[in-house]
C-alpha atoms as a PDB file:
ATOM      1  CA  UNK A   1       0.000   0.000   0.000  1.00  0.00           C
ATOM      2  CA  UNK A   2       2.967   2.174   0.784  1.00  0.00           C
ATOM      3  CA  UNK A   3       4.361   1.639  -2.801  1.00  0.00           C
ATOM      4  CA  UNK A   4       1.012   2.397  -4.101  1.00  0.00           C
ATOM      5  CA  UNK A   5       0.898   5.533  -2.607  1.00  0.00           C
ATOM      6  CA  UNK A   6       4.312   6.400  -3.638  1.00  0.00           C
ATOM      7  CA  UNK A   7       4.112   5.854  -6.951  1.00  0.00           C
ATOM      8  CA  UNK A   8       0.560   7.781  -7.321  1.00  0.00           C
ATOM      9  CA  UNK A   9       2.303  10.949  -5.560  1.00  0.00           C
ATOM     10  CA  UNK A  10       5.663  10.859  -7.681  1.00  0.00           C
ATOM     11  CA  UNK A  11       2.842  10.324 -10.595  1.00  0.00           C
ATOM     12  CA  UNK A  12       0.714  13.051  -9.631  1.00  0.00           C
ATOM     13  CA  UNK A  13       4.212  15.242  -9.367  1.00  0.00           C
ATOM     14  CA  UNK A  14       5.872  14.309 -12.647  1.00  0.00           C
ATOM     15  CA  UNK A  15       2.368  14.338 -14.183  1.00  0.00           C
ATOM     16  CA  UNK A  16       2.308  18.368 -13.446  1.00  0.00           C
ATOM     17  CA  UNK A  17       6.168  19.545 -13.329  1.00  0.00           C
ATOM     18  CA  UNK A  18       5.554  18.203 -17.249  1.00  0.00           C
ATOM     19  CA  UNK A  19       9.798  17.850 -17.439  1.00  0.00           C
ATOM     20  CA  UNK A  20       9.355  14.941 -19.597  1.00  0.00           C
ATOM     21  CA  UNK A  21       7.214  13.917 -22.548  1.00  0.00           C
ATOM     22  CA  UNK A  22       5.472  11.081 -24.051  1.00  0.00           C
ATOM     23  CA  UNK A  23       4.969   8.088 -22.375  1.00  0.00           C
ATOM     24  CA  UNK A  24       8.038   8.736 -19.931  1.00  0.00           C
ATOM     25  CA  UNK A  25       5.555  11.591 -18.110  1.00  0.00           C
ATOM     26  CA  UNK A  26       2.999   8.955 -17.493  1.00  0.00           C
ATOM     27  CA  UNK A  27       4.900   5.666 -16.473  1.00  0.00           C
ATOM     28  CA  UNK A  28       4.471   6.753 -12.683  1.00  0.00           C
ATOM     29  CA  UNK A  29       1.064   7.115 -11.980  1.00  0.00           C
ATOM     30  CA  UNK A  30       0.529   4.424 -14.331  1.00  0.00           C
ATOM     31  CA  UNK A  31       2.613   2.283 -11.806  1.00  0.00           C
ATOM     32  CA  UNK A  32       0.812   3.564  -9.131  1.00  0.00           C
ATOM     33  CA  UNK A  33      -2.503   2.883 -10.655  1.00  0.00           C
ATOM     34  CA  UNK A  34      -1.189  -0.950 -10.948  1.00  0.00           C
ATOM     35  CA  UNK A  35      -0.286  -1.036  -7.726  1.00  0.00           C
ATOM     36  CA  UNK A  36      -3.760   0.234  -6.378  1.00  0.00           C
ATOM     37  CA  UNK A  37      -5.074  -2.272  -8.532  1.00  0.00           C
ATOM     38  CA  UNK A  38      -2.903  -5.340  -7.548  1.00  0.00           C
ATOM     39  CA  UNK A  39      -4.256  -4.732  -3.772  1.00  0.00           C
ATOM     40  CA  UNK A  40      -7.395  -6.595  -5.346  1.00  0.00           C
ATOM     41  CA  UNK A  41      -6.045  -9.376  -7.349  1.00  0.00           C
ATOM     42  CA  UNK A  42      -3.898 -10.583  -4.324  1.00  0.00           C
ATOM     43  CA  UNK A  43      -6.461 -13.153  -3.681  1.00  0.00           C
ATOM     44  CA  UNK A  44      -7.468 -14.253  -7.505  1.00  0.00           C
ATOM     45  CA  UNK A  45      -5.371 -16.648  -9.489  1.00  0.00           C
ATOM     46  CA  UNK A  46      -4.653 -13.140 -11.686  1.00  0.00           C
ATOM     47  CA  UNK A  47      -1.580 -12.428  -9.206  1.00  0.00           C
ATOM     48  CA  UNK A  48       0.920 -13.543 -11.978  1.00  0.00           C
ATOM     49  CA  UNK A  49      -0.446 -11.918 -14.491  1.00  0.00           C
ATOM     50  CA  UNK A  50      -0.313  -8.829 -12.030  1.00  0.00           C
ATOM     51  CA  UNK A  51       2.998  -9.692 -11.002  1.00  0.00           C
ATOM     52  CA  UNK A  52       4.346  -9.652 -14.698  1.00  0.00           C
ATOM     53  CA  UNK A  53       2.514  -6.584 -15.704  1.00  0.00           C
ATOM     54  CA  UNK A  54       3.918  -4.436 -12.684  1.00  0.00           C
ATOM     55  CA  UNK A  55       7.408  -5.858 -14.188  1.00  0.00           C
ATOM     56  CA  UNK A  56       7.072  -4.215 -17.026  1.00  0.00           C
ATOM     57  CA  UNK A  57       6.163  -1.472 -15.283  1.00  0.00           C
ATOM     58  CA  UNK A  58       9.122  -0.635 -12.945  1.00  0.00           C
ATOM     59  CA  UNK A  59      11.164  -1.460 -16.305  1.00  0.00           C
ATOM     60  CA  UNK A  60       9.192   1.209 -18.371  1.00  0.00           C
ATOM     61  CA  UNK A  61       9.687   3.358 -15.532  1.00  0.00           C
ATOM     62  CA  UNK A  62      13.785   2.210 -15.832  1.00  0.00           C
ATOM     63  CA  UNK A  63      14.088   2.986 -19.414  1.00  0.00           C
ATOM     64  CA  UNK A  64      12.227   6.367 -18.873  1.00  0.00           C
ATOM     65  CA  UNK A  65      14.687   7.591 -16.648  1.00  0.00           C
ATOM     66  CA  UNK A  66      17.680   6.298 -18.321  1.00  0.00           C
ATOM     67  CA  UNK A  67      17.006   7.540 -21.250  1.00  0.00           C
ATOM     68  CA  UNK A  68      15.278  10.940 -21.149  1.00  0.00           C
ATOM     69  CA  UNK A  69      15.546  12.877 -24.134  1.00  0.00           C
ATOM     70  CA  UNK A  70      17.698  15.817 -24.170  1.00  0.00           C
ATOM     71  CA  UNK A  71      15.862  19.346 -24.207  1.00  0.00           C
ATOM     72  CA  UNK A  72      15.842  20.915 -26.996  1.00  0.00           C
ATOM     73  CA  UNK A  73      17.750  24.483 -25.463  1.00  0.00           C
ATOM     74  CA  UNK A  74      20.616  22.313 -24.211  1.00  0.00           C
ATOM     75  CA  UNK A  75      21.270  20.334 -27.649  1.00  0.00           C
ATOM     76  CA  UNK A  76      21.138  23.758 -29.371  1.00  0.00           C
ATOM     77  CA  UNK A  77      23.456  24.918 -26.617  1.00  0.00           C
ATOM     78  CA  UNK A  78      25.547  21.761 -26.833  1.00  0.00           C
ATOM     79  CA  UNK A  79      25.787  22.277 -30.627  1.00  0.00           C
ATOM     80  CA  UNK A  80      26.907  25.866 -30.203  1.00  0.00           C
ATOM     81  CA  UNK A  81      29.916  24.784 -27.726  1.00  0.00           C
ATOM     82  CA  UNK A  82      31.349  22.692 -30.521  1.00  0.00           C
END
């Protein structure tokens, strides 16, 4: 429940500071919607599927914040310094 919450307040936050774009602004509170949701399927025979879904998830979320894209004021600014 903890995680849940977490990941629904870093969502909430990244949702509005809008610093990154695409999918990459989303992954959070989507994580933290899964989360809220896997609460329920704890005691179905869905917990796998759950399981492997939230996966995904937390590696979306990885790739997101490995590879943000760069702005587009600091690759003009980069390109200048060369």
């Amino acid at each position: 429940m903890l995680s849940a919450a977490g990941f629904l307040v870093a969502g909430v936050a990244t949702v509005r500071a809008a610093r990154w774009d695409g999918w990459r602004r989303y992954t959070p509170v989507a994580t933290g919607i899964w989360l809220t949701a896997m609460l329920f399927l704890v005691v179905t025979p869905a917990l796998a599927v759950g399981v492997a879904v939230y996966g995904l998830l937390l590696t979306a979320l990885g790739v997101a914040l490995t590879t943000r894209p760069v702005p587009a004021a600091t690759a003009d600014l980069a390109g200048a310094m060369r």
